[in-house]
Protein backbone atom coordinates (compact mmCIF):
# COMPACT_ATOMS: atom_id res chain seq x y z
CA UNK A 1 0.00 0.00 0.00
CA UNK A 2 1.52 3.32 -0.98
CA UNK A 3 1.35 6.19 1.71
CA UNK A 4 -0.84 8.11 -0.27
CA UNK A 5 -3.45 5.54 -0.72
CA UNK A 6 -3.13 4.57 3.37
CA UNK A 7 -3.99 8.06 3.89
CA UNK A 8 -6.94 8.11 1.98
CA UNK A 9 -8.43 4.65 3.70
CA UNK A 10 -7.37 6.16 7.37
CA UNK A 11 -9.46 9.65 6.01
CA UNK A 12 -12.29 7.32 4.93
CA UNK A 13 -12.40 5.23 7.64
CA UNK A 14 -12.34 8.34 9.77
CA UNK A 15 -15.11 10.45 7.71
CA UNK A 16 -17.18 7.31 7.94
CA UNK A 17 -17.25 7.22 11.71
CA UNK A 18 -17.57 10.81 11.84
CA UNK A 19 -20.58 10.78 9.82
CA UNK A 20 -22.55 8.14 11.22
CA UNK A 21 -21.56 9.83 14.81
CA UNK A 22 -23.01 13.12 13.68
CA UNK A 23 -26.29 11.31 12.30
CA UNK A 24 -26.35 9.92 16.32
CA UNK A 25 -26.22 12.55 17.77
CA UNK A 26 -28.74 14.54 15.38
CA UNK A 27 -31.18 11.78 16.26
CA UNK A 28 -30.94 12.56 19.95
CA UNK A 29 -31.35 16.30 19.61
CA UNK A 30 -34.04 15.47 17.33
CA UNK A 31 -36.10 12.85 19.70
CA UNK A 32 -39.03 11.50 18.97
CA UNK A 33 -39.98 8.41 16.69
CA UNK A 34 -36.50 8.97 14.97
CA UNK A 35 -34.47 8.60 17.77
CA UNK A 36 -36.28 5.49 18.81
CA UNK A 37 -36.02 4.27 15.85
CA UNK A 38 -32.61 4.78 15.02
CA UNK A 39 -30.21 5.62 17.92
CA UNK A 40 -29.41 2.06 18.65
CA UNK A 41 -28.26 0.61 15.05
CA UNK A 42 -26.73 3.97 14.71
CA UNK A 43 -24.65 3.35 17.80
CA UNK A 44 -23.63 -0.62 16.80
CA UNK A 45 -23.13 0.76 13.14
CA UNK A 46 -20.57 3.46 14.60
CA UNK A 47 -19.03 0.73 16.81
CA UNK A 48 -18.58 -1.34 13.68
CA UNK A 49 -17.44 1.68 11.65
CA UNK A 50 -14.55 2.08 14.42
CA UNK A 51 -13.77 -1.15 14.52
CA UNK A 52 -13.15 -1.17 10.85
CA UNK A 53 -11.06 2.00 11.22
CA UNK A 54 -8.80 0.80 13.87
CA UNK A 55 -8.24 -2.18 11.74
CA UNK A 56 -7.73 0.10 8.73
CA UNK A 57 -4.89 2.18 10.79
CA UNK A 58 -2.90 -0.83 12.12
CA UNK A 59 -2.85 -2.18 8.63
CA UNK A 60 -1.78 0.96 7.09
CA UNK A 61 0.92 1.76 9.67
CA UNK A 62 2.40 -2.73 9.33
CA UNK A 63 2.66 -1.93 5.73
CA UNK A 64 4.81 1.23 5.78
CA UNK A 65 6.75 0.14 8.67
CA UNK A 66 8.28 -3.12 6.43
């Protein structure tokens, strides 16, 4: 993996976790039948999504340390 293209993964791992945390906490501010809903497979989805990112990092930072 070159160290431009592990940069772009990390930033779209990271945007992706962003996002879905941002949708999270709209749905809370919103309330209502959204929130219920939504708020809890937004929460495992961002768990997921961080997971994935975390993976995503380590990988990127094995590769250009060999």
């Amino acid at each position: 993996m070159a160290g431009s293209l592990g940069s772009v993964l990390v930033g779209i791992a990271t945007a992706a976790v962003a996002v879905v945390l941002m949708i999270g906490l709209y749905s809370l501010l919103r309330g209502g039948d959204f929130a219920r809903s939504y708020s809890n497979k937004l929460m495992r989805l961002r768990v997921v999504l961080q997971f994935a990112a975390i993976v995503v990092i380590m990988a990127v930072l094995y590769i250009s340390g060999r």
